[in-house]
C-alpha atoms as a PDB file:
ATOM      1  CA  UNK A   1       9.383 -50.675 -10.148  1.00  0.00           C
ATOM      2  CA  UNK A   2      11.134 -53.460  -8.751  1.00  0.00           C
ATOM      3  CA  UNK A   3      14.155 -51.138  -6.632  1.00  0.00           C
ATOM      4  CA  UNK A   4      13.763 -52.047  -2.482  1.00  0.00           C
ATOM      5  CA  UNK A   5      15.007 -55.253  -2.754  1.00  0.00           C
ATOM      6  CA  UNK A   6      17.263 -54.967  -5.643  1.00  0.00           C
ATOM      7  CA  UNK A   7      19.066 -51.976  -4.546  1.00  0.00           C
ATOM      8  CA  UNK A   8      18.586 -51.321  -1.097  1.00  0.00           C
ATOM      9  CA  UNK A   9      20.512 -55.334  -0.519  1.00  0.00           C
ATOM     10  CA  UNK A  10      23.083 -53.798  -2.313  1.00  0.00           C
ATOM     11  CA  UNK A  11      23.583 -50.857  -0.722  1.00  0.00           C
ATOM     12  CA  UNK A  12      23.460 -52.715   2.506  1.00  0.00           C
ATOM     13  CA  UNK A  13      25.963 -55.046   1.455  1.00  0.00           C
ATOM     14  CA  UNK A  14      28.617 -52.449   0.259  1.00  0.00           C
ATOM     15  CA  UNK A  15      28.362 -50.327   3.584  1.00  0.00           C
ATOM     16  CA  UNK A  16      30.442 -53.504   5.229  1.00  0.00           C
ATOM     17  CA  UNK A  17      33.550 -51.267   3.332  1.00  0.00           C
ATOM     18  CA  UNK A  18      32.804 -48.624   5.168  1.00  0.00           C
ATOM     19  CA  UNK A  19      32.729 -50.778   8.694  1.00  0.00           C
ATOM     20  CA  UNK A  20      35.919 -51.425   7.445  1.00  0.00           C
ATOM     21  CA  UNK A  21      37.544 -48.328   6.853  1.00  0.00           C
ATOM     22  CA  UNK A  22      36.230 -46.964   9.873  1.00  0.00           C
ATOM     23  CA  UNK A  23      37.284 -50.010  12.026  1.00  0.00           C
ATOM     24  CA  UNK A  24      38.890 -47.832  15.256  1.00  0.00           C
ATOM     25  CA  UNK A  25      35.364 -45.344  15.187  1.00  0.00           C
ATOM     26  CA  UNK A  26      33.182 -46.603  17.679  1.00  0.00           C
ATOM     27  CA  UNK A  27      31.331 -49.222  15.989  1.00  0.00           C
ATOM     28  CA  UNK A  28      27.087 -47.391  15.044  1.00  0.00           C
ATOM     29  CA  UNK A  29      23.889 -47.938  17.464  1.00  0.00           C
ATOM     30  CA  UNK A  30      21.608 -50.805  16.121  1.00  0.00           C
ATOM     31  CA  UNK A  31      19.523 -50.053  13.482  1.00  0.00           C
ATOM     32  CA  UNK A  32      16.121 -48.867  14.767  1.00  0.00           C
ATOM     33  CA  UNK A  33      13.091 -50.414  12.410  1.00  0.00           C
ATOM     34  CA  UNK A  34      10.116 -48.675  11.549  1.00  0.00           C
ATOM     35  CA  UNK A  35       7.684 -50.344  13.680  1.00  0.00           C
ATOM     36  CA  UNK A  36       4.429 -52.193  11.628  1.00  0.00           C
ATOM     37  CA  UNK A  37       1.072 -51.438  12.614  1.00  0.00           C
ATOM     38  CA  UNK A  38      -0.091 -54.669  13.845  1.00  0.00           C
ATOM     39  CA  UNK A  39      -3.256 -56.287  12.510  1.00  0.00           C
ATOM     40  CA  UNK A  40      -6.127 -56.310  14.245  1.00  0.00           C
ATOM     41  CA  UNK A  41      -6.469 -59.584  16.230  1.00  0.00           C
ATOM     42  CA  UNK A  42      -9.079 -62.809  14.889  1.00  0.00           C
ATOM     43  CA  UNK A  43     -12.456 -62.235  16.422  1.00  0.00           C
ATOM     44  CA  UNK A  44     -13.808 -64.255  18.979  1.00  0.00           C
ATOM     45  CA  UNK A  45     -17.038 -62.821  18.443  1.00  0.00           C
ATOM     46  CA  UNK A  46     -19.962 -61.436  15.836  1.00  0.00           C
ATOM     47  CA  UNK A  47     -17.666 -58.761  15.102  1.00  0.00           C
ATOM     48  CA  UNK A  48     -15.710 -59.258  11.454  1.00  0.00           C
ATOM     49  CA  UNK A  49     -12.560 -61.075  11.251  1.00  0.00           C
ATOM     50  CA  UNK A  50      -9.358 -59.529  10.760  1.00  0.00           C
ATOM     51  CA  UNK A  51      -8.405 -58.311   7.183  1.00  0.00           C
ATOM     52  CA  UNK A  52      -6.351 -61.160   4.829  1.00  0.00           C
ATOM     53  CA  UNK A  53      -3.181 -60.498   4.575  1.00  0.00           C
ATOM     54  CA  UNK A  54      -2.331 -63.043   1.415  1.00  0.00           C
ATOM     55  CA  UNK A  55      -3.908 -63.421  -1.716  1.00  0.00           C
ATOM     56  CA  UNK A  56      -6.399 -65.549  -2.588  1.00  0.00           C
ATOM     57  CA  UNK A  57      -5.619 -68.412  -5.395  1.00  0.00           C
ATOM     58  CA  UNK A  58      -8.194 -66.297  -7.634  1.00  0.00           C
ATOM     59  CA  UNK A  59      -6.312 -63.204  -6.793  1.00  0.00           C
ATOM     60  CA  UNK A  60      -3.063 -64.405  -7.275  1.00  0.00           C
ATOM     61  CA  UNK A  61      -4.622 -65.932 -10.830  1.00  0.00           C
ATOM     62  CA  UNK A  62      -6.087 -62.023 -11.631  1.00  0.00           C
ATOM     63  CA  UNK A  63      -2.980 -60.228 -11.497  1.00  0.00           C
ATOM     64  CA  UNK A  64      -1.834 -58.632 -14.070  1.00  0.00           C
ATOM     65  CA  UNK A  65       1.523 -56.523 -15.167  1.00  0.00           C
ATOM     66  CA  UNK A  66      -0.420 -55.315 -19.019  1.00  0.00           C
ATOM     67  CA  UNK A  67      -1.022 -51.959 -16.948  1.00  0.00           C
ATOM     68  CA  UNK A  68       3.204 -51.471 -16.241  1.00  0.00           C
ATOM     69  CA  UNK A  69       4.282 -49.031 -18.461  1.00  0.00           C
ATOM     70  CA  UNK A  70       7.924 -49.089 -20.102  1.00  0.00           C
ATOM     71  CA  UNK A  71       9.395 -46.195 -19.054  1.00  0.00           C
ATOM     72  CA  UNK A  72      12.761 -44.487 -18.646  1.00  0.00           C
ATOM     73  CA  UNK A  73      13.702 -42.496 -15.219  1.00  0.00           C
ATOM     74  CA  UNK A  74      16.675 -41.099 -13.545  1.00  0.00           C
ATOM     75  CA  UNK A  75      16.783 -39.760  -9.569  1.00  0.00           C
ATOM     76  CA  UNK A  76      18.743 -37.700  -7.670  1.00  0.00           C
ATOM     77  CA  UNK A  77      19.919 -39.325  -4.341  1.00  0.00           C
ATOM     78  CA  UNK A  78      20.435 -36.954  -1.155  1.00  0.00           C
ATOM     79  CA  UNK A  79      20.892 -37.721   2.348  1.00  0.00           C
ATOM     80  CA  UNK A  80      17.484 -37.315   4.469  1.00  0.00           C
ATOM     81  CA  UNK A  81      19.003 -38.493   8.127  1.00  0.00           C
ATOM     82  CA  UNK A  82      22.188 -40.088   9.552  1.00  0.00           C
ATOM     83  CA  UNK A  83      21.297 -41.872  12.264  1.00  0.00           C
ATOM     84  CA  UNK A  84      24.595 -42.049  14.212  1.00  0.00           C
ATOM     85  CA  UNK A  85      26.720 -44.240  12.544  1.00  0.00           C
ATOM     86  CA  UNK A  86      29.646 -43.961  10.631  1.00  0.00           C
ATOM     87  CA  UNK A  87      27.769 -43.008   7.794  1.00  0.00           C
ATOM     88  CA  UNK A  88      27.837 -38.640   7.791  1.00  0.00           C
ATOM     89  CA  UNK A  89      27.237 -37.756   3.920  1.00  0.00           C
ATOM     90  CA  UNK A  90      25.645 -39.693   1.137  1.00  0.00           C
ATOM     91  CA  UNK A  91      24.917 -38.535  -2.212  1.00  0.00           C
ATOM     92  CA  UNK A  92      24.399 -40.027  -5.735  1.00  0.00           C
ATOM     93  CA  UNK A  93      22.258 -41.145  -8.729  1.00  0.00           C
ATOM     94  CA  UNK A  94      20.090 -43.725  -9.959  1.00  0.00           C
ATOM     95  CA  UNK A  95      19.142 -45.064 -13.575  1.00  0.00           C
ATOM     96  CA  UNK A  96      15.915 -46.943 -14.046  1.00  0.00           C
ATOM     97  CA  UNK A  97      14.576 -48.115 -17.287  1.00  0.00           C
ATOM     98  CA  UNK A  98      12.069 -50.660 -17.951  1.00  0.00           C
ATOM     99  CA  UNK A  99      11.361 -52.094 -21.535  1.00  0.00           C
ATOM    100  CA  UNK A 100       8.774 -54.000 -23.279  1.00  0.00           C
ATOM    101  CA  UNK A 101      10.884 -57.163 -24.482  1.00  0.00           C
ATOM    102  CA  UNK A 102       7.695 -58.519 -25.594  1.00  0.00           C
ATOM    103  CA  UNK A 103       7.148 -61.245 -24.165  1.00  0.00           C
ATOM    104  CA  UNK A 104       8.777 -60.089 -21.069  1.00  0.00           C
ATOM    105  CA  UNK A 105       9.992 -56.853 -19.132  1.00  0.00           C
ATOM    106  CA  UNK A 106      13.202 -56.109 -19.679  1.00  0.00           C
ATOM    107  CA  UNK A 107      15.030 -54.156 -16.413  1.00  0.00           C
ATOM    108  CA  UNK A 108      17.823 -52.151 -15.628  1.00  0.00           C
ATOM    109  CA  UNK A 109      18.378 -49.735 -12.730  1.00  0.00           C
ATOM    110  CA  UNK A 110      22.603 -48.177 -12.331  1.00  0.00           C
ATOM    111  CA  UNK A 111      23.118 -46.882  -8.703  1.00  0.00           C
ATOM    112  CA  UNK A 112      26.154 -44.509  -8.373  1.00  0.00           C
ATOM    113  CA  UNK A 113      26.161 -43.580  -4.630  1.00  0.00           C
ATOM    114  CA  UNK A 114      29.124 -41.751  -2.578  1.00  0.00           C
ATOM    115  CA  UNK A 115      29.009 -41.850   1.079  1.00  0.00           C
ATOM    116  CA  UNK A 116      31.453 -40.274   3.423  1.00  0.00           C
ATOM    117  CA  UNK A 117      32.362 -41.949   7.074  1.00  0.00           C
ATOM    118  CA  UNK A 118      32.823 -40.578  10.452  1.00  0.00           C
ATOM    119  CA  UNK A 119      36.938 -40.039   9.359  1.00  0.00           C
ATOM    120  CA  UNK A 120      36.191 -37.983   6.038  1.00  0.00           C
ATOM    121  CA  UNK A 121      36.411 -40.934   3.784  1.00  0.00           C
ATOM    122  CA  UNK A 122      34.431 -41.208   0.654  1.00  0.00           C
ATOM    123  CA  UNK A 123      33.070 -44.558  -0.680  1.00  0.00           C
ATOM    124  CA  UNK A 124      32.022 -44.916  -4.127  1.00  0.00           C
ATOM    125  CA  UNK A 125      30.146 -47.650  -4.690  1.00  0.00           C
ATOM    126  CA  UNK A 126      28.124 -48.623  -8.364  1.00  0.00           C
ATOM    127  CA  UNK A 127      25.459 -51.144  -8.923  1.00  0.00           C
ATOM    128  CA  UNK A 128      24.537 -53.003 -11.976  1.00  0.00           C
ATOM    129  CA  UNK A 129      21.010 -54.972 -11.588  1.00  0.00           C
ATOM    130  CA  UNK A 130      19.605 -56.444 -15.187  1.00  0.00           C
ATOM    131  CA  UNK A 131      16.560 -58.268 -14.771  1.00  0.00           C
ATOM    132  CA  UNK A 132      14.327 -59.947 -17.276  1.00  0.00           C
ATOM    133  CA  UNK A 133      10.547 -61.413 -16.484  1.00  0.00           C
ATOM    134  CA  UNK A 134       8.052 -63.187 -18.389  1.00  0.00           C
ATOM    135  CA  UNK A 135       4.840 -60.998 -18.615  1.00  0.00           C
ATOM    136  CA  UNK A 136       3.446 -63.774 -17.330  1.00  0.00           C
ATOM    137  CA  UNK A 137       5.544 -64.039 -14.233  1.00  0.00           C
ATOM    138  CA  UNK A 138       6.635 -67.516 -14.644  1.00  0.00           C
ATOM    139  CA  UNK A 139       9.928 -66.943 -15.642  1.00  0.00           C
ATOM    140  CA  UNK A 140      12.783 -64.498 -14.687  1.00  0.00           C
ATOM    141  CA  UNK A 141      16.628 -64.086 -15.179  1.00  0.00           C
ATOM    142  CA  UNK A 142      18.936 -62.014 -13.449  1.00  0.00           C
ATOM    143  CA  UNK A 143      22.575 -60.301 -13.129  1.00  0.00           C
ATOM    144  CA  UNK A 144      23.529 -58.056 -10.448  1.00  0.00           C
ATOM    145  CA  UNK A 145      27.063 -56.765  -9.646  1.00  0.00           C
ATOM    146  CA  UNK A 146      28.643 -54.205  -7.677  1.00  0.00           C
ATOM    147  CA  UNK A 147      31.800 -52.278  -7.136  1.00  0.00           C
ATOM    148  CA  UNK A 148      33.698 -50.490  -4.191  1.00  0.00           C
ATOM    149  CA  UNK A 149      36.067 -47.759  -5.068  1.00  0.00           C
ATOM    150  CA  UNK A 150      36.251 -49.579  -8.546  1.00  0.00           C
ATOM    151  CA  UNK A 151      37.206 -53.178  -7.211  1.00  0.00           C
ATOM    152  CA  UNK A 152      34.130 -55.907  -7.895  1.00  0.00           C
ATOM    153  CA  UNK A 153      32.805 -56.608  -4.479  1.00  0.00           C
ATOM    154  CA  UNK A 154      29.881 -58.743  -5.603  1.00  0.00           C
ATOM    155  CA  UNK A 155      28.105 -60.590  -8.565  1.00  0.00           C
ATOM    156  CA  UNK A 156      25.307 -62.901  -8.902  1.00  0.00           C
ATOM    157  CA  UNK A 157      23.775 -64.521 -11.741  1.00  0.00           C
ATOM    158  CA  UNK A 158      20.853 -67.143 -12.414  1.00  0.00           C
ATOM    159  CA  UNK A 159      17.545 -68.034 -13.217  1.00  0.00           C
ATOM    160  CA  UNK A 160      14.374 -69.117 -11.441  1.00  0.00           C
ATOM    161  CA  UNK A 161      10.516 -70.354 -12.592  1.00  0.00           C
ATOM    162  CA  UNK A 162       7.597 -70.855 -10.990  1.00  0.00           C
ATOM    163  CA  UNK A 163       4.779 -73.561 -11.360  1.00  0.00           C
ATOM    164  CA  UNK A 164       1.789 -71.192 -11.904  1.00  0.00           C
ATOM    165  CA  UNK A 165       0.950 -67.508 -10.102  1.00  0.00           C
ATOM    166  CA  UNK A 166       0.520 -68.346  -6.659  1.00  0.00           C
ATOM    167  CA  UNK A 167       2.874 -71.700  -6.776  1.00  0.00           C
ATOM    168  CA  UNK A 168       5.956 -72.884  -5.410  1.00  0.00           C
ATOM    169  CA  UNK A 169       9.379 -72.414  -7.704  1.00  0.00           C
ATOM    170  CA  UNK A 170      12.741 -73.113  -7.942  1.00  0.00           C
ATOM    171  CA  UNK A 171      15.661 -70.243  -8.816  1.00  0.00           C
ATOM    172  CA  UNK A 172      19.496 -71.905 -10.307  1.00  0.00           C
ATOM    173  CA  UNK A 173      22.595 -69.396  -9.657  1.00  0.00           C
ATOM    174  CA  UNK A 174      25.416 -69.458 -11.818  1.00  0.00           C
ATOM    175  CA  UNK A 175      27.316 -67.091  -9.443  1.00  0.00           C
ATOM    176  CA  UNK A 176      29.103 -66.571  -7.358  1.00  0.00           C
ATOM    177  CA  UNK A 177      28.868 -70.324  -7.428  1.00  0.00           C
ATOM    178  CA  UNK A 178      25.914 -73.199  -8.919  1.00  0.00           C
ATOM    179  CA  UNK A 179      23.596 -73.687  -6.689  1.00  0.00           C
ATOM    180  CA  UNK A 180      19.681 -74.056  -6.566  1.00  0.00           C
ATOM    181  CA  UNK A 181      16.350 -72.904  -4.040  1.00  0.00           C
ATOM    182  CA  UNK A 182      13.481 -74.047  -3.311  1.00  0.00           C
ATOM    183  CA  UNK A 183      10.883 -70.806  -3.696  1.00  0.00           C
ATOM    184  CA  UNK A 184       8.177 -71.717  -1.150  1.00  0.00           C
ATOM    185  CA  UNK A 185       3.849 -70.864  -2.270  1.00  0.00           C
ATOM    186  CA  UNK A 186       2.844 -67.730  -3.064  1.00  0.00           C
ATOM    187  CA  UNK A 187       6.447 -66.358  -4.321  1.00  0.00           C
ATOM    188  CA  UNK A 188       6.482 -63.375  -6.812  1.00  0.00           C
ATOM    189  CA  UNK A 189       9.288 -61.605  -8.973  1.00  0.00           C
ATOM    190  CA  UNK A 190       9.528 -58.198  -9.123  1.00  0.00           C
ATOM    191  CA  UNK A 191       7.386 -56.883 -11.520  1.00  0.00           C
ATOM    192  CA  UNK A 192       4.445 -58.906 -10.777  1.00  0.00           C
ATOM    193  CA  UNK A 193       5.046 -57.902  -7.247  1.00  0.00           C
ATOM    194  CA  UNK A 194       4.558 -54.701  -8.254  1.00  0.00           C
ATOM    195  CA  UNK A 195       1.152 -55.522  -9.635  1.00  0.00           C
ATOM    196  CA  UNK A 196       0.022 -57.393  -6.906  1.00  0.00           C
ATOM    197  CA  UNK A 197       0.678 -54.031  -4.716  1.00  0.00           C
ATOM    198  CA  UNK A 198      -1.074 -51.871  -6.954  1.00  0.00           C
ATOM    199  CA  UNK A 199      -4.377 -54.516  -7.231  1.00  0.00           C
ATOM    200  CA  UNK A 200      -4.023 -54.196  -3.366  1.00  0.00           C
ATOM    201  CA  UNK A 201      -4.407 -50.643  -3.567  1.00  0.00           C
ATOM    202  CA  UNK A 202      -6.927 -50.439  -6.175  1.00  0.00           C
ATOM    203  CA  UNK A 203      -9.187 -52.949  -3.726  1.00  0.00           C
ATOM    204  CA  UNK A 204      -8.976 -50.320  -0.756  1.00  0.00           C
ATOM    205  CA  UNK A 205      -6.836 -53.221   1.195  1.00  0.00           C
ATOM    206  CA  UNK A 206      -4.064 -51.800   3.428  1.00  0.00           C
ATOM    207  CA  UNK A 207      -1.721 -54.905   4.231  1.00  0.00           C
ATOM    208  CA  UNK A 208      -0.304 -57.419   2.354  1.00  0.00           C
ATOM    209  CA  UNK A 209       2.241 -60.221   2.797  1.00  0.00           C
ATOM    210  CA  UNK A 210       4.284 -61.675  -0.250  1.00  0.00           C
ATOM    211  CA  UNK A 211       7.904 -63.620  -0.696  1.00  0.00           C
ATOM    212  CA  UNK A 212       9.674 -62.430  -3.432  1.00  0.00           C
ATOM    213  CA  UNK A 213      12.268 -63.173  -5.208  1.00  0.00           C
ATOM    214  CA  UNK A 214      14.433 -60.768  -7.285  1.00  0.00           C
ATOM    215  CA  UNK A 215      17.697 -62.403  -7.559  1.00  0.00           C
ATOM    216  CA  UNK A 216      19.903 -59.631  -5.657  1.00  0.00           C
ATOM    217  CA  UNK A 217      21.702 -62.351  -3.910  1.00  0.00           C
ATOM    218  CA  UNK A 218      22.241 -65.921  -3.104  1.00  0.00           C
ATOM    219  CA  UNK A 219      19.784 -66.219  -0.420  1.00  0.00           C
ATOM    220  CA  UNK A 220      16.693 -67.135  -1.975  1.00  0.00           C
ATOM    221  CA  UNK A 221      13.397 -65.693  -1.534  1.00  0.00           C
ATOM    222  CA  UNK A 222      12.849 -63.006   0.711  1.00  0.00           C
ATOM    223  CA  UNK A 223       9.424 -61.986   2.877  1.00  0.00           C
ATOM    224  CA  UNK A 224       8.058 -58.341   2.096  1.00  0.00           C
ATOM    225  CA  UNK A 225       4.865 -56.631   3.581  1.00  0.00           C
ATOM    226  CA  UNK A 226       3.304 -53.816   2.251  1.00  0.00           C
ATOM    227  CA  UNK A 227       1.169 -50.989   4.431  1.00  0.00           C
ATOM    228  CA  UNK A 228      -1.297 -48.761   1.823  1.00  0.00           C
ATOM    229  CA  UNK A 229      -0.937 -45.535   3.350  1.00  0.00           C
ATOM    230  CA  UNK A 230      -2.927 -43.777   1.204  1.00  0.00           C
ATOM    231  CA  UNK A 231      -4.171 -43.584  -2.603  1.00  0.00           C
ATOM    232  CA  UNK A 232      -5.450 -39.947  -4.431  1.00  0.00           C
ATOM    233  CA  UNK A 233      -7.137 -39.794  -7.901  1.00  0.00           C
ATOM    234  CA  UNK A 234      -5.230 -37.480 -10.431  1.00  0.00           C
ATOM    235  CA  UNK A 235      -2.976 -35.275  -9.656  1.00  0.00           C
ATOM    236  CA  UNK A 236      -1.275 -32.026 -11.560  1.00  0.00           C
ATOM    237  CA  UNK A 237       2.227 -32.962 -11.504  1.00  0.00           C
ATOM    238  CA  UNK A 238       5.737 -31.920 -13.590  1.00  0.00           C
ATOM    239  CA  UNK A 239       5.137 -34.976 -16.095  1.00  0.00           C
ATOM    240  CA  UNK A 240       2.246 -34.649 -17.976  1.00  0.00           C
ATOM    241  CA  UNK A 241       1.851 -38.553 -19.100  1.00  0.00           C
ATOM    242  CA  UNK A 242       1.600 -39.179 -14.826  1.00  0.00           C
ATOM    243  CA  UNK A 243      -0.357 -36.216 -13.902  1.00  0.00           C
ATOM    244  CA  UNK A 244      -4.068 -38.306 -15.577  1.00  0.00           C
ATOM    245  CA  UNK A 245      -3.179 -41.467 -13.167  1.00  0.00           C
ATOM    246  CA  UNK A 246      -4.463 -41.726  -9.483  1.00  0.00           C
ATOM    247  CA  UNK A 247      -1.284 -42.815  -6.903  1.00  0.00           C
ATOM    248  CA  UNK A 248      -1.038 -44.628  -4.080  1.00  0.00           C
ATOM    249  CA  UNK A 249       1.664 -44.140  -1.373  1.00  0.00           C
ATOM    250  CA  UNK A 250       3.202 -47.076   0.461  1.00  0.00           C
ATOM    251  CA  UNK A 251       5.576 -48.653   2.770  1.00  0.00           C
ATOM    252  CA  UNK A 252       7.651 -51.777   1.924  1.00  0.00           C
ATOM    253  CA  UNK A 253       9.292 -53.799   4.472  1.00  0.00           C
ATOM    254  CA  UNK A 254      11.635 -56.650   4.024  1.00  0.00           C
ATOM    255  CA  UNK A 255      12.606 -59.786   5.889  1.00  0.00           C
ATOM    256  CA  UNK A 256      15.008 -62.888   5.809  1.00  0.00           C
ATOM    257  CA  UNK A 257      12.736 -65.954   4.720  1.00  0.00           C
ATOM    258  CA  UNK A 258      12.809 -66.872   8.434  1.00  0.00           C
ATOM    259  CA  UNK A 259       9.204 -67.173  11.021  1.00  0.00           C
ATOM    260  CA  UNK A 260      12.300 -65.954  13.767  1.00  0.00           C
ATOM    261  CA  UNK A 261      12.650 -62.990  11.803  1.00  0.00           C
ATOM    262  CA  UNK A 262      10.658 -59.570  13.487  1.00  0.00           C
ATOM    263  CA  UNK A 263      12.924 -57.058  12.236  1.00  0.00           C
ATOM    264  CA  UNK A 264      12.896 -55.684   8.947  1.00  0.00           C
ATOM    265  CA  UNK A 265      16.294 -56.091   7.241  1.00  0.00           C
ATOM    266  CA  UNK A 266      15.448 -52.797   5.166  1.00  0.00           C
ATOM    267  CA  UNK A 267      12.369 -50.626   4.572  1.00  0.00           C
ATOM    268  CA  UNK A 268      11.199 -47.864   1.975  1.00  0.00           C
ATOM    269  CA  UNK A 269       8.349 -45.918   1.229  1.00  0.00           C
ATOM    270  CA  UNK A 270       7.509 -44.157  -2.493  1.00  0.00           C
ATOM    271  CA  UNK A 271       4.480 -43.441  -4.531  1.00  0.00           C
ATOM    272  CA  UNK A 272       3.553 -45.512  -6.930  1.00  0.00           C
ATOM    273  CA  UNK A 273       1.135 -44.435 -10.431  1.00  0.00           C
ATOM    274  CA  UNK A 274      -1.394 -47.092 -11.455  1.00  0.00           C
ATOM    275  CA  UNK A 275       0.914 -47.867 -14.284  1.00  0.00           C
ATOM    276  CA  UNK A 276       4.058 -48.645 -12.209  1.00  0.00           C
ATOM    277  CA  UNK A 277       6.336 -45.552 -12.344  1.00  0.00           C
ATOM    278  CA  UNK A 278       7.482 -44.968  -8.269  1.00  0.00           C
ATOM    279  CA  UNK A 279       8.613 -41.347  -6.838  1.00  0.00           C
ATOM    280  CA  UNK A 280       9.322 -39.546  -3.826  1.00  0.00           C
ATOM    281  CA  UNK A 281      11.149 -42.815  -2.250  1.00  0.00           C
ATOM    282  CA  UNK A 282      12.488 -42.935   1.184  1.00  0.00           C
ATOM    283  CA  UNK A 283      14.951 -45.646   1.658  1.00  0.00           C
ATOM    284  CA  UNK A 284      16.097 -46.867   5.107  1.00  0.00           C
ATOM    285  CA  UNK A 285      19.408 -48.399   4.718  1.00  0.00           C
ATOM    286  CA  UNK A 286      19.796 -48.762   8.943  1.00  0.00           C
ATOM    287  CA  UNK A 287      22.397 -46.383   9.397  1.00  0.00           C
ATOM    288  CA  UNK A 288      20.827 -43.279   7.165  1.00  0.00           C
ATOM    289  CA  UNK A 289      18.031 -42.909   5.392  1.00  0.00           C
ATOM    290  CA  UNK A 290      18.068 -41.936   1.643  1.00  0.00           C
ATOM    291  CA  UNK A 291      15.471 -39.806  -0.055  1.00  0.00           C
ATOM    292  CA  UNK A 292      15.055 -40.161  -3.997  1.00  0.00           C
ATOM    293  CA  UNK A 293      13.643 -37.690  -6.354  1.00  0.00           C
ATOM    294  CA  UNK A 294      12.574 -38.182  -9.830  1.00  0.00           C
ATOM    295  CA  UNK A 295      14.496 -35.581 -12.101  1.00  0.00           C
ATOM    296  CA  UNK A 296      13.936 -37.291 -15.337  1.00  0.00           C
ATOM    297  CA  UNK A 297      10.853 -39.577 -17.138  1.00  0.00           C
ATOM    298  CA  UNK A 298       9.592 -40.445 -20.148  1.00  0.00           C
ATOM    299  CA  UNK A 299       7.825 -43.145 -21.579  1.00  0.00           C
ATOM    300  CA  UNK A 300       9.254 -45.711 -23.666  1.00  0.00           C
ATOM    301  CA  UNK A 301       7.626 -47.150 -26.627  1.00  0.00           C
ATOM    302  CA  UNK A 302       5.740 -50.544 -26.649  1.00  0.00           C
ATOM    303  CA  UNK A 303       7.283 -52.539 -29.597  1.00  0.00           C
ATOM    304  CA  UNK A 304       5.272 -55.721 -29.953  1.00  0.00           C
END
């Protein structure tokens, strides 16, 4: 499930309205980042080295996204903390559905969020985010657009490829205006991001440092690093197709494509099934933190 960087960088980007509404409040604290456990530093010793964060060439040639399942899933959005800012309520829905275009996955998540400012003013801001990937993750197209209180605040559009699994790449936006970038070694889109995650997991690894590119603006690729907090075996849960599959739980964190950058620009943590389907996601968007709860699933057929 390919929604931190898709939708949280939206979400981000539409709460400048609210700055702007609110432009007499006092402006909000700083965002405070999760902090990241730090590795464990190179030995100088006999002792082992510290853990590989990266994937190997062989690794990055293994993965996989057959395991993904096409699946349809909607989630309630409620408010977990306000952290200060102008942001005091936030509510609203999201739409995920992932389909098996055969030779590629076929995307689309709908965001419908209302948030309410330090003056009593609601927001109401929509998000639009088609993707489609080659199942080979060489290929991927993408449209993304958003609205603020019905007025089109933002859309992007373009395509990207990548030499091989592991490679460098190039993506080519349409909009907002033609333009191309360089996507440095190692870059991933979204649903083979996924599966590099889950192969992480499965391997007992706890860290892991990718780019990625998804398309959710004209910045290029972005840096992401994953903590493994924990993984369980089988679980009884309210859907019956997810309650056979073990889960891991994780923590995503994202940064510009910048060795300057320390600070995450936003963070989430879900669950994630061995086939791809994500739950119980917390989503930091700086000034308040969302939680999202699946309400709806159910599995979509595989065509081809």
């Amino acid at each position: 499930m390919r929604l931190p960087a898709a939708l949280l960088a939206l979400v981000l980007a539409g709460t400048g309205a609210i700055h702007a509404v609110a432009a007499n409040s006092p402006p909000p604290p700083p965002a405070v980042a999760t902090p990241v456990t730090p590795l464990p530093a190179p030995s100088t010793g006999s002792s082992a080295p510290a853990p590989s964060t990266t994937l190997s060439p062989s690794q990055y040639q293994a993965l996989s996204t057959s395991g993904m399942a096409a699946h349809k899933a909607l989630y309630t959005l409620t408010l977990s903390q306000a952290k200060g800012g102008d942001v005091i309520a936030a509510r609203g829905t999201m739409g995920y559905e992932v389909t098996d275009a055969c030779d590629g996955w076929a995307v689309r998540q709908r965001l419908k969020m209302t948030i309410t400012n330090a003056d009593g003013q609601d927001i109401e801001m929509t998000s639009d985010y088609a993707t489609w990937e080659a199942k080979n993750g060489l290929k991927f197209r993408f449209h993304v657009r958003q609205t603020t209180d019905e007025a089109i605040t933002s859309q992007t559009d373009g395509d990207a490829v990548l030499t091989k699994i592991g490679g460098t790449g190039e993506a080519h936006y349409t909009s907002p205006h033609a333009l191309k970038a360089a996507l440095p070694p190692g870059t991933l889109f979204p649903m083979m991001h996924t599966a590099a995650i889950l192969a992480v997991a499965k391997e007992k690894r706890h860290f892991l440092g990718l780019p990625l590119f998804d398309g959710t603006d004209d910045n290029g690729v972005e840096d992401s690093f994953i903590v493994i907090l924990d993984s369980s075996g089988p679980t009884p849960t309210k859907w019956p197709a997810l309650s056979s599959l073990p889960s891991t739980r994780v923590h995503l964190s994202f940064f510009d494509n910048d060795k300057a950058a320390m600070t995450p620009s936003y963070e989430v943590a879900m669950r994630y099934w061995e086939n791809g389907v994500a739950d119980g996601m917390k989503m930091d968007f700086g000034d308040f933190i969302m939680q999202a709860k699946m309400v709806e699933f159910s599995l979509q057929p595989h065509r081809c």
